[in-house]
Protein backbone atom coordinates (compact mmCIF):
# COMPACT_ATOMS: atom_id res chain seq x y z
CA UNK A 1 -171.59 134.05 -18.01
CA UNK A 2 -171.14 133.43 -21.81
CA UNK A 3 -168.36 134.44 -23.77
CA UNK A 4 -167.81 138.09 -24.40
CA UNK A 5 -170.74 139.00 -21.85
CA UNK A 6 -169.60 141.20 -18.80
CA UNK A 7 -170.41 141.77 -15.06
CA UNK A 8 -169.51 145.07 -12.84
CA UNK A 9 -168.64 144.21 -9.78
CA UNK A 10 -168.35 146.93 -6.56
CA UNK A 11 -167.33 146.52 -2.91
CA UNK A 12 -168.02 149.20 -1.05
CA UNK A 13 -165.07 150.40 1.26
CA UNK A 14 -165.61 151.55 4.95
CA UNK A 15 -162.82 153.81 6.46
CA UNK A 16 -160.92 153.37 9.43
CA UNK A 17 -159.35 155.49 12.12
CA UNK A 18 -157.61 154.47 15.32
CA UNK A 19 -158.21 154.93 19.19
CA UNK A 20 -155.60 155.71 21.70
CA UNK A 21 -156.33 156.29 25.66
CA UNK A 22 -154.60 156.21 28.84
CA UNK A 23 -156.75 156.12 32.53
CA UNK A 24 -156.03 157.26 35.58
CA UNK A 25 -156.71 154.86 37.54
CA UNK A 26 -155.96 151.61 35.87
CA UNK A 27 -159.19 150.40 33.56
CA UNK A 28 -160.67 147.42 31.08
CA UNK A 29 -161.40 149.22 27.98
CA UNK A 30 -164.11 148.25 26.09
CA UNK A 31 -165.23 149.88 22.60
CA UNK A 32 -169.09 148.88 21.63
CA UNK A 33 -169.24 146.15 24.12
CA UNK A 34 -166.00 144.61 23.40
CA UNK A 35 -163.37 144.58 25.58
CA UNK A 36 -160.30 145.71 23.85
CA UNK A 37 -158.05 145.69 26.04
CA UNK A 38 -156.43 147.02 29.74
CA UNK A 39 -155.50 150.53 29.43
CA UNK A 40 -153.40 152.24 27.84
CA UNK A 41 -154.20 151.25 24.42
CA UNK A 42 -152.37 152.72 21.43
CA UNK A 43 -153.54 152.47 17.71
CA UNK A 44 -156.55 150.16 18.64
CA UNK A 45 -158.33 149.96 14.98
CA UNK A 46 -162.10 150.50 14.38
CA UNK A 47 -164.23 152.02 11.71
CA UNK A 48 -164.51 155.63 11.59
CA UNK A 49 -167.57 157.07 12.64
CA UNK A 50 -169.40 157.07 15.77
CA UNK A 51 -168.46 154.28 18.73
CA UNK A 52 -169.34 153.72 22.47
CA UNK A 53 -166.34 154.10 24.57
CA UNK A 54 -166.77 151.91 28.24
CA UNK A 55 -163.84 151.79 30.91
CA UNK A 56 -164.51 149.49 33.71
CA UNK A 57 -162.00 150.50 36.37
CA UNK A 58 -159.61 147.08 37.40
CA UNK A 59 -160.76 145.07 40.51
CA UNK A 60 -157.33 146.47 42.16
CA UNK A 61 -159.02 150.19 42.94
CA UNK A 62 -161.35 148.24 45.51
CA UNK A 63 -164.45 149.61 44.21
CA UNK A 64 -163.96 153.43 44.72
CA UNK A 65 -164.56 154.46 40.97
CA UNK A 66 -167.65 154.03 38.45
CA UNK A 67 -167.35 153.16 34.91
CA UNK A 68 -167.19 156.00 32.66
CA UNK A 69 -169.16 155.75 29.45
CA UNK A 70 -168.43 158.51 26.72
CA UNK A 71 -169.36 158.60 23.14
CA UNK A 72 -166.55 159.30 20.35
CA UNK A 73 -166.47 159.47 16.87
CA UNK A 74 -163.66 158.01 14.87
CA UNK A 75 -162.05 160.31 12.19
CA UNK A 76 -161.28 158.39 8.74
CA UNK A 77 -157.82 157.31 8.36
CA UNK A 78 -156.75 159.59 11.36
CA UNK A 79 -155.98 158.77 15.08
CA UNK A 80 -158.31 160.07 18.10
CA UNK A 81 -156.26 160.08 20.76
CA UNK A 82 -157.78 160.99 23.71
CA UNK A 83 -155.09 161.51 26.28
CA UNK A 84 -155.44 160.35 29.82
CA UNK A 85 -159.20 159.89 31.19
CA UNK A 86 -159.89 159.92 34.81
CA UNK A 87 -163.01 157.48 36.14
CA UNK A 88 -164.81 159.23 38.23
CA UNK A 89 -165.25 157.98 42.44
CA UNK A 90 -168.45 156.36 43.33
C-alpha cells in the first residue's frame, strides 16, 4: 500500500456455546465424529448451531446397549446441558 492509501479489513466472528452430558451407563462421547471425551463432560466448547451428538457405550457394559445418535443445536454463548442420557439395550 502507498502512503496515505487505506484497506478495511473484516473477520467474521462465529459464536460459541457449550455441551454438558452425563450417561447412564458409562459412554465415549463423540460430537461430529470426534470423540470428545468419556462421559460426563462439562463445558465441552463447540460452535453454536446445529451438531451430531454420538455416545458409544464403554466396552465394560459387555455389549448390552446400542449407540445413541441425537441431533442438538448449540445456543450462542449459552450452555446446553442435557442432563443424564440413557443408551438404549440392544
Amino acid at each position: 500500500m502507498r502512503s496515505g492509501q487505506t484497506r478495511e479489513i473484516t473477520q467474521e466472528v462465529q459464536p460459541f456455546g457449550w455441551i454438558t452430558l452425563n450417561a447412564e451407563p458409562a459412554a465415549d462421547v463423540f460430537v461430529d465424529g470426534k470423540y470428545v471425551g468419556s462421559a460426563p463432560i462439562a463445558g465441552y466448547a463447540v460452535y453454536a448451531g446445529p451438531h451430531k451428538l454420538e455416545l458409544h457405550p464403554a466396552s465394560a457394559n459387555g455389549g448390552a446397549f446400542a449407540t445413541l445418535e441425537r441431533q442438538i443445536n448449540v445456543p450462542p454463548f449459552r450452555e446446553l446441558n442435557l442432563g443424564s442420557l440413557k443408551l438404549p439395550r440392544r
